[in-house]
Structures are given as C-alpha cells and as structure tokens.
C-alpha atoms as a PDB file:
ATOM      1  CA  UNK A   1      12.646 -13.007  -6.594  1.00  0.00           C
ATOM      2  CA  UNK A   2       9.637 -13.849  -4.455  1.00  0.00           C
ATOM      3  CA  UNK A   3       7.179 -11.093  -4.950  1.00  0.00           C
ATOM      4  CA  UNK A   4       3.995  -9.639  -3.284  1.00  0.00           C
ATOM      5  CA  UNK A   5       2.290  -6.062  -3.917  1.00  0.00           C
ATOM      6  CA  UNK A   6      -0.011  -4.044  -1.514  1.00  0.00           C
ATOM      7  CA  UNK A   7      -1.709  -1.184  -2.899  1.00  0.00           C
ATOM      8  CA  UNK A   8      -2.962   1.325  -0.479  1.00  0.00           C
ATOM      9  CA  UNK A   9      -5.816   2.449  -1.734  1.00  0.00           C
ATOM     10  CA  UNK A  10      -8.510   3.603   1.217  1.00  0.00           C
ATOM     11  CA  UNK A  11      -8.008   7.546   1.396  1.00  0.00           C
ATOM     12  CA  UNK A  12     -10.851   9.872   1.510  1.00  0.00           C
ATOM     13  CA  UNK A  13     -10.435  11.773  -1.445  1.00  0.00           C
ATOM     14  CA  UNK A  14     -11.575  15.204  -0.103  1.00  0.00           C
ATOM     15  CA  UNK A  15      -9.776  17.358  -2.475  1.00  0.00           C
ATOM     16  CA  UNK A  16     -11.944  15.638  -5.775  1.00  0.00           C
ATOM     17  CA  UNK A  17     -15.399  17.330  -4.312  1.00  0.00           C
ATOM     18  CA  UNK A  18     -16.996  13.926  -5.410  1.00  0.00           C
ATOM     19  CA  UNK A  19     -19.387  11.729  -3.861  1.00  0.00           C
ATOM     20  CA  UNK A  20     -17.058   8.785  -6.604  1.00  0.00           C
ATOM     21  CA  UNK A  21     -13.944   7.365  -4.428  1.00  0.00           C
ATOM     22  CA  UNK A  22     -10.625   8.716  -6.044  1.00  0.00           C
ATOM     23  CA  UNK A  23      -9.605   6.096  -7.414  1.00  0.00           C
ATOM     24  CA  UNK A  24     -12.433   5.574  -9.656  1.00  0.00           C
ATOM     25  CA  UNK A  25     -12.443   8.324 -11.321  1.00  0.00           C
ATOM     26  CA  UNK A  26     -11.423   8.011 -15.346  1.00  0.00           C
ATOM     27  CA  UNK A  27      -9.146   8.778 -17.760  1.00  0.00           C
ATOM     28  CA  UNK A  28      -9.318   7.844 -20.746  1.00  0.00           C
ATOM     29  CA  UNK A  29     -12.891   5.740 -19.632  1.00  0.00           C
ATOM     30  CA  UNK A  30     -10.356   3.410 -17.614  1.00  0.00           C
ATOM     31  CA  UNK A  31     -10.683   3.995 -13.880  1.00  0.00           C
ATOM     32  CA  UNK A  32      -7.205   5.274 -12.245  1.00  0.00           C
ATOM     33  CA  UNK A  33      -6.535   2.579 -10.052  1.00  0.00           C
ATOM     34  CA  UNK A  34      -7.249  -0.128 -13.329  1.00  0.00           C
ATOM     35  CA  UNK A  35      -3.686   1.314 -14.115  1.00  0.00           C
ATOM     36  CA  UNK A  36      -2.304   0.672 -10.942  1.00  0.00           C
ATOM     37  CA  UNK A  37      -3.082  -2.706 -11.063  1.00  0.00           C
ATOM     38  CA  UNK A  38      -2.042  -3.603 -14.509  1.00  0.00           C
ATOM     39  CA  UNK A  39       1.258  -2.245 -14.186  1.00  0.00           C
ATOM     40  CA  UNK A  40       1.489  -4.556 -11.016  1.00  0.00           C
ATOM     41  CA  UNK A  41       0.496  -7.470 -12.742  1.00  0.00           C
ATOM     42  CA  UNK A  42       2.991  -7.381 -15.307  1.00  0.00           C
ATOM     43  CA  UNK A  43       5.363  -7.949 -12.599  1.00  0.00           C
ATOM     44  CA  UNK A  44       3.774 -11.519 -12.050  1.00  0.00           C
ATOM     45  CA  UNK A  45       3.930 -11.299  -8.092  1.00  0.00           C
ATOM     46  CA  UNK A  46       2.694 -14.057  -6.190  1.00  0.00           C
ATOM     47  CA  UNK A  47      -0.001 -12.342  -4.243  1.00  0.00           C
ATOM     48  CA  UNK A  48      -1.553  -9.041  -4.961  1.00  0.00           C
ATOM     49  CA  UNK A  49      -3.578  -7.071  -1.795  1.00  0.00           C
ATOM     50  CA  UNK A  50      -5.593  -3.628  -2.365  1.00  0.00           C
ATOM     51  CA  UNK A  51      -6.227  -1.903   1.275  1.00  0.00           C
ATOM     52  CA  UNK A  52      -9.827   0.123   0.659  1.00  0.00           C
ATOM     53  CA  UNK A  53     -12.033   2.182   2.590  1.00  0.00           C
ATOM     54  CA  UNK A  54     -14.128   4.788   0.807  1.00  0.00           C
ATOM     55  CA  UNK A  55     -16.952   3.450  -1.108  1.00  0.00           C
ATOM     56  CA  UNK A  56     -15.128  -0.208  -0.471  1.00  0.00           C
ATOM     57  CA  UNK A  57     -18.008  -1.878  -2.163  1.00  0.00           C
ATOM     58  CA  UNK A  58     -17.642  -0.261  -5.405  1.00  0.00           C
ATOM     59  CA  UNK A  59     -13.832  -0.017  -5.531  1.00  0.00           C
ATOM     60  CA  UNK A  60     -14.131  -3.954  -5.125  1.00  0.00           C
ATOM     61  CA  UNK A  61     -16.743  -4.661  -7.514  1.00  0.00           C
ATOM     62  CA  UNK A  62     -14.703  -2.447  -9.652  1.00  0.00           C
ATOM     63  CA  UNK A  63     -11.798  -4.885  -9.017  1.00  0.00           C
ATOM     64  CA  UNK A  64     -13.730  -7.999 -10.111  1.00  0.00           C
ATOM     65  CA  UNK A  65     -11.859  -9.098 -13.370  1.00  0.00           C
ATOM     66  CA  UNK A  66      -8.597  -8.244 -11.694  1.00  0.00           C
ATOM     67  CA  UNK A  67      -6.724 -11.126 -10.046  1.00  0.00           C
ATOM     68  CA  UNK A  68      -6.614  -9.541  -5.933  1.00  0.00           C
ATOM     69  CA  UNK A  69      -7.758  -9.540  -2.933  1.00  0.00           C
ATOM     70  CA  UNK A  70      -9.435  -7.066  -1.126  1.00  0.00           C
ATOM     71  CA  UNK A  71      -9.054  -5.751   2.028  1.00  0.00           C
ATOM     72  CA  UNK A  72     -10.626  -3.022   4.102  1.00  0.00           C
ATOM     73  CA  UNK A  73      -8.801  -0.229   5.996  1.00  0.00           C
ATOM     74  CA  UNK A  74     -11.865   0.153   8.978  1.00  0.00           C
ATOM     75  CA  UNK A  75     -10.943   3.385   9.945  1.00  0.00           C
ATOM     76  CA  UNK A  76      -9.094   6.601   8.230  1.00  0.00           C
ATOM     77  CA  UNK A  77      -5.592   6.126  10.081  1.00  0.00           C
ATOM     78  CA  UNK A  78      -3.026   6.703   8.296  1.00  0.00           C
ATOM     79  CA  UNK A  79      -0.521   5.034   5.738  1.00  0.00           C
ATOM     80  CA  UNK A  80       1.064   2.756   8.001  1.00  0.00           C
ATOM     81  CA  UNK A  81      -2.446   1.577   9.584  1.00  0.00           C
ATOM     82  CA  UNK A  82      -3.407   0.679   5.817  1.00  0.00           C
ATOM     83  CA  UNK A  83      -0.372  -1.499   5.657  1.00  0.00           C
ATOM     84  CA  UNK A  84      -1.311  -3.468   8.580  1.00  0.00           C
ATOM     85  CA  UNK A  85      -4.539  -4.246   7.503  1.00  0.00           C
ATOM     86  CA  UNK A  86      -3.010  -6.447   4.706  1.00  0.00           C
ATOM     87  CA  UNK A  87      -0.724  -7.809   6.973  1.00  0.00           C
ATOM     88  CA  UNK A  88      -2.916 -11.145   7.878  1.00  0.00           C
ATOM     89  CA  UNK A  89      -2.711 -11.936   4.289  1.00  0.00           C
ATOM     90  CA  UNK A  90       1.207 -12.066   4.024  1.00  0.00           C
ATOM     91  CA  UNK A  91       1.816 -14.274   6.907  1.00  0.00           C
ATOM     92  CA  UNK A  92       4.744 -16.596   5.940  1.00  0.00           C
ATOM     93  CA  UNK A  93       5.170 -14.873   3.176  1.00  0.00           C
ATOM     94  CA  UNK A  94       8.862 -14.284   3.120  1.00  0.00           C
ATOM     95  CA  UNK A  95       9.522 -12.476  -0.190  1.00  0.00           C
ATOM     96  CA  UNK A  96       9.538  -8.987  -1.238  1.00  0.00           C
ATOM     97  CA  UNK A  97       6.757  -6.658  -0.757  1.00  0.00           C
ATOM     98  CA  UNK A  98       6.334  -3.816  -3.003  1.00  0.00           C
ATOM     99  CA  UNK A  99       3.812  -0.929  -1.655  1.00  0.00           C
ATOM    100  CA  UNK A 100       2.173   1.420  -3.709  1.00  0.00           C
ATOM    101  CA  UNK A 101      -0.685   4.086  -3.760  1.00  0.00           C
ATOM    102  CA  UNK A 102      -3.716   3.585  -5.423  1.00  0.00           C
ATOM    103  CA  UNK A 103      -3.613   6.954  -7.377  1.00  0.00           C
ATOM    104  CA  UNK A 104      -0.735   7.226  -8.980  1.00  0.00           C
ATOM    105  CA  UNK A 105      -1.980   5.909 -12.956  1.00  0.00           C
ATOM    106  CA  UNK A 106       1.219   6.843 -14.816  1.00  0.00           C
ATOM    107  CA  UNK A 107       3.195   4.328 -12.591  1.00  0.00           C
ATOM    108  CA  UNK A 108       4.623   1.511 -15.036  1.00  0.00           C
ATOM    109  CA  UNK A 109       5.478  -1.814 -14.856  1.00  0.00           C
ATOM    110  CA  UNK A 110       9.136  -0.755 -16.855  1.00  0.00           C
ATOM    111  CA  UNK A 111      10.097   1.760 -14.117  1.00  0.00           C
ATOM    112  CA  UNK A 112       9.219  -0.876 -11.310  1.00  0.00           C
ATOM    113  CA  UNK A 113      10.802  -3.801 -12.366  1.00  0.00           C
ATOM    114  CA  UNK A 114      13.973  -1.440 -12.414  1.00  0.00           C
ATOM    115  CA  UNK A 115      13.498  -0.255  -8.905  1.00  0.00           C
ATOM    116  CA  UNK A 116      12.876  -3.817  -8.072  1.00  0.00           C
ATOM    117  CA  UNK A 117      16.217  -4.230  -9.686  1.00  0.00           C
ATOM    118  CA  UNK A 118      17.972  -1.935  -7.868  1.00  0.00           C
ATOM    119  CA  UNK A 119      16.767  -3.214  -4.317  1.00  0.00           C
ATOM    120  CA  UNK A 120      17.681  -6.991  -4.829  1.00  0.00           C
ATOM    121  CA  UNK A 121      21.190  -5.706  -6.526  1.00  0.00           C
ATOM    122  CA  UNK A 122      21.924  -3.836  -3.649  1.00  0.00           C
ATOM    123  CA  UNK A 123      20.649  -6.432  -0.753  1.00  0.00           C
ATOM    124  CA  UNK A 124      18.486  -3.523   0.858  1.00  0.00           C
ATOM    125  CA  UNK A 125      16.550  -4.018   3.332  1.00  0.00           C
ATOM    126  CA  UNK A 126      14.004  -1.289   2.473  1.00  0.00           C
ATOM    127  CA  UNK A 127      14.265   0.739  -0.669  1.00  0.00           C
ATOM    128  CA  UNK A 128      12.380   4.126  -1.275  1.00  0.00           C
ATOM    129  CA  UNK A 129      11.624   5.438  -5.229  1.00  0.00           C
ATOM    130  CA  UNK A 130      11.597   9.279  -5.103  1.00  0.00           C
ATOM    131  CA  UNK A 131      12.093  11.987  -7.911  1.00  0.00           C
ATOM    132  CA  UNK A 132      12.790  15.595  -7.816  1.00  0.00           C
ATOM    133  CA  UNK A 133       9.465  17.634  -7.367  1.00  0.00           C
ATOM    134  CA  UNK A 134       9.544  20.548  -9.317  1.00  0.00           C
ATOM    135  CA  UNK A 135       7.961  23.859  -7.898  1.00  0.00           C
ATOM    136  CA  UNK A 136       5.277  24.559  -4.876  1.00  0.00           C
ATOM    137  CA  UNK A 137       4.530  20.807  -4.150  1.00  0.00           C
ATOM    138  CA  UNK A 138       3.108  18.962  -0.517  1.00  0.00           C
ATOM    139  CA  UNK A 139       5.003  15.824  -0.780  1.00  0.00           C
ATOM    140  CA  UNK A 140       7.046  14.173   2.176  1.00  0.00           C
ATOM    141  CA  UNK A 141      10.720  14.891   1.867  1.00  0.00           C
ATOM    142  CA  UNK A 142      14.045  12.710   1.405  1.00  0.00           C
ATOM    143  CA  UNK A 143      16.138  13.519   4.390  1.00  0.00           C
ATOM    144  CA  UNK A 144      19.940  12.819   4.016  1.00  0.00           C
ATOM    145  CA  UNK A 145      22.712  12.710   5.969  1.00  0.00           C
ATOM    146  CA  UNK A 146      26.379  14.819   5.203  1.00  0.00           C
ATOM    147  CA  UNK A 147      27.429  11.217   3.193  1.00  0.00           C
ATOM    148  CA  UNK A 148      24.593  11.148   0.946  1.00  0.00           C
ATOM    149  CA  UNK A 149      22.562   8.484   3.494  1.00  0.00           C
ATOM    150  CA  UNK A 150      18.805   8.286   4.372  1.00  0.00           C
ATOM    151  CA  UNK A 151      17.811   9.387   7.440  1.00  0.00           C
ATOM    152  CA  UNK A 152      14.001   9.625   7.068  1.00  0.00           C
ATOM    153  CA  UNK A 153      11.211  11.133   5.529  1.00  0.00           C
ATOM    154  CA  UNK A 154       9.698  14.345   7.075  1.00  0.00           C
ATOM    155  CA  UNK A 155       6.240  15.056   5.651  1.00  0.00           C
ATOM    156  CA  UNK A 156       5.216  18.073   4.478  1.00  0.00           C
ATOM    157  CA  UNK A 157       3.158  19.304   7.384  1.00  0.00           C
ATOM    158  CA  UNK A 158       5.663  18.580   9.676  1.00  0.00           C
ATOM    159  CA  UNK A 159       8.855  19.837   7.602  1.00  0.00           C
ATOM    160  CA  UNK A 160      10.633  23.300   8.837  1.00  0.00           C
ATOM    161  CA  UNK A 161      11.515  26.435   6.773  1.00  0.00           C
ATOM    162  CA  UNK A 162      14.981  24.660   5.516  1.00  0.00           C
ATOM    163  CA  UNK A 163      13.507  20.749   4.781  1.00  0.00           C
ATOM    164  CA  UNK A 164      11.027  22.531   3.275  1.00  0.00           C
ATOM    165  CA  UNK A 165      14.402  23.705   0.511  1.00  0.00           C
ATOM    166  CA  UNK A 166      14.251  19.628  -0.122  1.00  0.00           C
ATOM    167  CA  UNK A 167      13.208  18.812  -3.525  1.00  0.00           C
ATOM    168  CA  UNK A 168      13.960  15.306  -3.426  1.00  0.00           C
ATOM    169  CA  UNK A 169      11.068  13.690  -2.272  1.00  0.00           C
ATOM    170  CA  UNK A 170       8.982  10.664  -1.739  1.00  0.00           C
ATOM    171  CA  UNK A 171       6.960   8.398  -4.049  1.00  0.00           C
ATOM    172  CA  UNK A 172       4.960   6.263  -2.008  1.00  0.00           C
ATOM    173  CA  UNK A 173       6.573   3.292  -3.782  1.00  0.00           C
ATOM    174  CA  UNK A 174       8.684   1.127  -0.987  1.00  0.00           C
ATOM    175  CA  UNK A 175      10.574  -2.191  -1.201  1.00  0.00           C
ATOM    176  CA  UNK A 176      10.325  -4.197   1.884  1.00  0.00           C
ATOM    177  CA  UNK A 177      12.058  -7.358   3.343  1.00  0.00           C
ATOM    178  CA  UNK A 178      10.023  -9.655   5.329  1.00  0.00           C
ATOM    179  CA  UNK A 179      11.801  -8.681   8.175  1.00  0.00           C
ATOM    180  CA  UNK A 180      11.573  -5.188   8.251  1.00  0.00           C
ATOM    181  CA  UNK A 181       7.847  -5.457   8.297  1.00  0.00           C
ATOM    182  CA  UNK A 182       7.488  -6.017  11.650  1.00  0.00           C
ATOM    183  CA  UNK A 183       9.020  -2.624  12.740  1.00  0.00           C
ATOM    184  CA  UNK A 184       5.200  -1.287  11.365  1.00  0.00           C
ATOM    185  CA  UNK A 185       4.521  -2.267  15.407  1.00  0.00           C
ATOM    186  CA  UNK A 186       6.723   0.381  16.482  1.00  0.00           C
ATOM    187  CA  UNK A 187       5.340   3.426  14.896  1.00  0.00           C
ATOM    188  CA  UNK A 188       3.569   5.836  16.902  1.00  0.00           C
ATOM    189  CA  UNK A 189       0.833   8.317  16.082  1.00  0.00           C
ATOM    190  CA  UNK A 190       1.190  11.344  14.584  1.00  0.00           C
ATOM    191  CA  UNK A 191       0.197  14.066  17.493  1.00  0.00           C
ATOM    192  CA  UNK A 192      -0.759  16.464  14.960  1.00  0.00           C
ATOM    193  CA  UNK A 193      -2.719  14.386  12.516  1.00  0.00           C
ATOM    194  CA  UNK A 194      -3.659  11.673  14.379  1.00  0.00           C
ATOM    195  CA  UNK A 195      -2.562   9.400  12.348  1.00  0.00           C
ATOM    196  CA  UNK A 196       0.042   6.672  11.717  1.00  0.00           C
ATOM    197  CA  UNK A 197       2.636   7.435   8.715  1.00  0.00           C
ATOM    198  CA  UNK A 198       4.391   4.493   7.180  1.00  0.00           C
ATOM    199  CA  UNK A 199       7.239   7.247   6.391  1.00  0.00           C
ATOM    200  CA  UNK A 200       8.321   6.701   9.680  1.00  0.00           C
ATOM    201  CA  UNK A 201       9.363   3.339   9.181  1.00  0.00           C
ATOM    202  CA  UNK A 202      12.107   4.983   7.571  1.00  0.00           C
ATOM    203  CA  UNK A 203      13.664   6.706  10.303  1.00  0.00           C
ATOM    204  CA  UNK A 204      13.178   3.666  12.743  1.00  0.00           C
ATOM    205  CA  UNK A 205      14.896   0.997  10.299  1.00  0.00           C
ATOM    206  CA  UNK A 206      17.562   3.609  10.296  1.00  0.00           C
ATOM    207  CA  UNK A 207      18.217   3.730  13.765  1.00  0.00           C
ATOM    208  CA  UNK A 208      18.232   0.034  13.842  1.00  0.00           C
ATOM    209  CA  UNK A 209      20.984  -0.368  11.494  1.00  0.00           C
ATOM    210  CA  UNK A 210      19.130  -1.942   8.313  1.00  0.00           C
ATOM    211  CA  UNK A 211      20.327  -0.865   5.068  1.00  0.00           C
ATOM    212  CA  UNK A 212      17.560   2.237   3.797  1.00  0.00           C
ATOM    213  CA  UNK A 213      17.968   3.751   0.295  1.00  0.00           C
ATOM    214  CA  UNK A 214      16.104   5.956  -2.061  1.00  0.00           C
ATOM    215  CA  UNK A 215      16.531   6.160  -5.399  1.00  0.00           C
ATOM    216  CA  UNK A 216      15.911   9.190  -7.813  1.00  0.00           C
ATOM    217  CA  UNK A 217      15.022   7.047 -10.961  1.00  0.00           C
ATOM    218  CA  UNK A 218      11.835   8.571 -12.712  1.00  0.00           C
ATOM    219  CA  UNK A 219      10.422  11.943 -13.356  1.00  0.00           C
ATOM    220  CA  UNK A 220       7.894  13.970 -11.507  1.00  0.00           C
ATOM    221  CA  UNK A 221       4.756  13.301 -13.934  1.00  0.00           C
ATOM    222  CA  UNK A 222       5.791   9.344 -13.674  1.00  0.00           C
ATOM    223  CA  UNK A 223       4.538   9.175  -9.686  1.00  0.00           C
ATOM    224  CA  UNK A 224       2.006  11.889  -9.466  1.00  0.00           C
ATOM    225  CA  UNK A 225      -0.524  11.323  -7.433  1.00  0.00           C
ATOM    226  CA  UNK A 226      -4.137  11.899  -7.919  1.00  0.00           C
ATOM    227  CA  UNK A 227      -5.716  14.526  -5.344  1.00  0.00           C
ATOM    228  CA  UNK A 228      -7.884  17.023  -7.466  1.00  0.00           C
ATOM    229  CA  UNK A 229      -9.698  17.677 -10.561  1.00  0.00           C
ATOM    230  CA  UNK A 230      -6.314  19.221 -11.838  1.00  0.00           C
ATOM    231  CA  UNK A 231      -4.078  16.569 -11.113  1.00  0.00           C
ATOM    232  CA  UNK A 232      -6.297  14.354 -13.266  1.00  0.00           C
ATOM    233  CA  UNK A 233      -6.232  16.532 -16.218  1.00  0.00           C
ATOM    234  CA  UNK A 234      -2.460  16.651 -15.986  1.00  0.00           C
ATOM    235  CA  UNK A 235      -2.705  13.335 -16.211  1.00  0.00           C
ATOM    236  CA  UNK A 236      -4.748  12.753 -18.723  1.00  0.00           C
ATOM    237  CA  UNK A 237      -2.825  14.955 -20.878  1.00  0.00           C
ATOM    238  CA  UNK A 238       0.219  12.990 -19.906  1.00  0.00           C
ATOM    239  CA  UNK A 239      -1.289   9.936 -21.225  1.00  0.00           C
ATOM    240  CA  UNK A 240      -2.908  11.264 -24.575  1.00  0.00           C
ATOM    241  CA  UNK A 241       0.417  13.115 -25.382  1.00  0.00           C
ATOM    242  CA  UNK A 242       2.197   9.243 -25.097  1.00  0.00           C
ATOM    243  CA  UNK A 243      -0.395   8.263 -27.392  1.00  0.00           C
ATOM    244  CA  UNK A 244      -0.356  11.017 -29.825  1.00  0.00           C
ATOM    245  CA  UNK A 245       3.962  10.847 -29.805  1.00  0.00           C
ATOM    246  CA  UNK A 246       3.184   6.749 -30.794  1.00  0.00           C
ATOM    247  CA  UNK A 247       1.442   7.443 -33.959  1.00  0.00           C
ATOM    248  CA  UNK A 248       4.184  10.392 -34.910  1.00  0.00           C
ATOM    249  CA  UNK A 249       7.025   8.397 -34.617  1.00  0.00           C
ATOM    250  CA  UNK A 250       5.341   5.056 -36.431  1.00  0.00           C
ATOM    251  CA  UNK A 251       5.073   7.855 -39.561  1.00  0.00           C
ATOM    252  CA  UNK A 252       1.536   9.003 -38.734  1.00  0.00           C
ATOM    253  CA  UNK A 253       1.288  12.816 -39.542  1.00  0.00           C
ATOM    254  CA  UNK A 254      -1.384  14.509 -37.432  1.00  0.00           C
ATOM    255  CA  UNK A 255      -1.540  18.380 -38.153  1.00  0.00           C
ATOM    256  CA  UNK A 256      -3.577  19.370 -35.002  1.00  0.00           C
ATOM    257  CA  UNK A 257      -2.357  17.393 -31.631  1.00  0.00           C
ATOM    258  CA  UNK A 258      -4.515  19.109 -29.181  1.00  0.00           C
ATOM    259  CA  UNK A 259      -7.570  17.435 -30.734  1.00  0.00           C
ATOM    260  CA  UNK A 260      -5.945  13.796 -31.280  1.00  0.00           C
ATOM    261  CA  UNK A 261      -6.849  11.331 -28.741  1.00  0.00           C
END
C-alpha cells in the first residue's frame, strides 16, 4: 500500500495559557508532536506533510532531524482548510493518505498500521478511527444510521440534547482515497464558527455513495488530544505508568510507583 501522512498541526492552543505552541510542549523532555511523528514514521510512508501555523518557525526548526515537510496553514480556518494547504504537495499522489492531529502523543504506530489494515481489507473509501469517550467530553460525534452505517460527524458545538447521548466519537485519525480528496472543495463554512470542518467530508462522501466507516479499535487515553495543562499530565502519567508496568513485568520490583519514572 502506497502511503502518505498529513499531520494537522497549526491550532492556536488557547486553552495551554502559553506563549509555547501546543505541540511543543514536553513530556517526558520529548516535545508532543516528536511522538506524533515517530509513530508515523514507523509506518514508512512515502511522503510525510505537517500543516503549522502558531509559532511556525519554531515548530519547524523543531522538526529539523525529522524526515517532513513543512507547510503553513496562513490563516486559523478550520480542519479542512489545514488539509488543503498540504494539498499542492500530494498532487499525483494516488495512494492512501492518513490524517492526523498534531497533539495526540499516545497515538502508536501498532494501533495505526491496524486501522490501516482495516481500511485496505475493507476497500473503503474513507475510514474514520473513533473510541468510546468516557464521561463529560467535547469531541465530535459518530452519527449512525438504524443499520449500524455512518452518516456523519456532528461536532460538539453543533450536536443537540440527544447526539449529545453519543459516546462514540471521533479521533481525528482518517483514511483517505485519492479520490475522495477532492470532495474537500465542496465543504462550506461553518456559520457559527467560521470555519471549515474536515468532519463534514463525512456526511458529503455519504451522500455521494462512497463507502464511509468508523471503527471503534483503541481506548480513550490512546487518542487524547492535548488542549490544557491537565490533559498533558494525564498524559504524562499515561506514559510513565507504560514505563513503570515494563520494568515490573521484566522482574524489576519497585516498591513505590508514584516516584518511578
């Protein structure tokens, strides 16, 4: 399988009160978008793209040792906007593009290779990896129909009392055909934001007929995003815990976890 990656990784960051873009910040003295991209390389793909925005220079000096190419989201509008702007760089490219955000550090090469897996088993035309949210979340819902079938992806904002029920919900990790990426022309704006959502790419391949899936394959703390100081402790906790769990089960004993690291 052919094989190109985009991470979208130009958002603001508002919610970290930092002056550092998001995806810079560290854990474990590793930035979180290092992870992002190592987990993509070990998928080998032909061509790897970052979209950035905030603080672009750093994020792309940041990027030096890594093998991909930069490019720059000019203006703050939306998912699907952030897509196009690597679009240039994939012409004739006529493989499979996997998308990705750009804070999401616990993402591993493992999990995609089996959603990648799962799309080219299936002959989808665009594939969608979701998980169950657990609790109070903001994430864009899965929206099925009475047989089980996608029908879209309502974002949180937007979602009514009952989609709101949904806990299935949306990643941020897509499989595309080639030719499905030209319906990123037909997306509107988002009245309310302002802003263009590559979620509704969803509802429009639907409509045309193309085969859309999502598949409930990895748990929450797998595809977390990064948004605030809190999320980034969870995270961090998530990763030192891995860690810690190593050394038990190679017959280390360690008698106080909480300060192992």
């Amino acid at each position: 399988m052919r094989l190109a990656t985009v991470t979208l990784a130009a958002g603001l960051g508002t919610r970290m009160k930092s002056g550092i873009p998001k995806i810079l910040h560290k854990i474990f003295d590793k930035p979180i978008i290092h992870y992002v991209i190592e987990s993509l390389a070990g998928l080998s793909p032909e061509k790897s793209i970052v979209v950035i925005g905030q603080g672009a220079e750093s994020v792309a000096d940041s990027l030096k040792g890594y093998p991909v190419l930069n490019v720059i989201q000019k203006e703050q509008k939306g998912t699907s906007d952030a897509l196009k702007a690597a679009m240039d760089e994939l012409e004739g490219f006529d493989g499979v593009l996997l998308v990705v955000n750009g804070d999401t550090p616990l993402l591993t090469t493992a999990l995609l290779q089996d959603f990648l897996a799962i799309h080219q088993r299936n002959s989808e035309d665009l594939s969608i990896l979701s998980f169950t949210a657990k609790g109070i979340h903001s994430y864009g819902r899965i929206i099925r129909s009475g047989n089980n079938y996608v029908k879209g992806i309502i974002e949180d904002r937007d979602a009514d009392a009952e989609q709101k029920k949904i806990n299935e919900v949306n990643s941020g990790v897509y499989a595309f055909e080639p030719h499905i990426l030209p319906l990123l022309n037909e997306i509107g704006i988002n009245e309310r934001k302002g802003e263009y959502y590559l979620t509704d790419i969803v509802d429009i391949a639907v409509r045309k007929g193309y085969k859309v899936c999502a598949h409930n394959i990895a748990e929450e703390e797998q595809l977390a995003g990064i948004n605030n100081r809190d999320d980034l402790y969870k995270a961090f906790y998530y990763l030192r815990n891995k860690i810690v769990q190593k050394w038990l089960d190679n017959g280390v004993s360690l008698f106080d976890k909480d300060t192992v690291f």
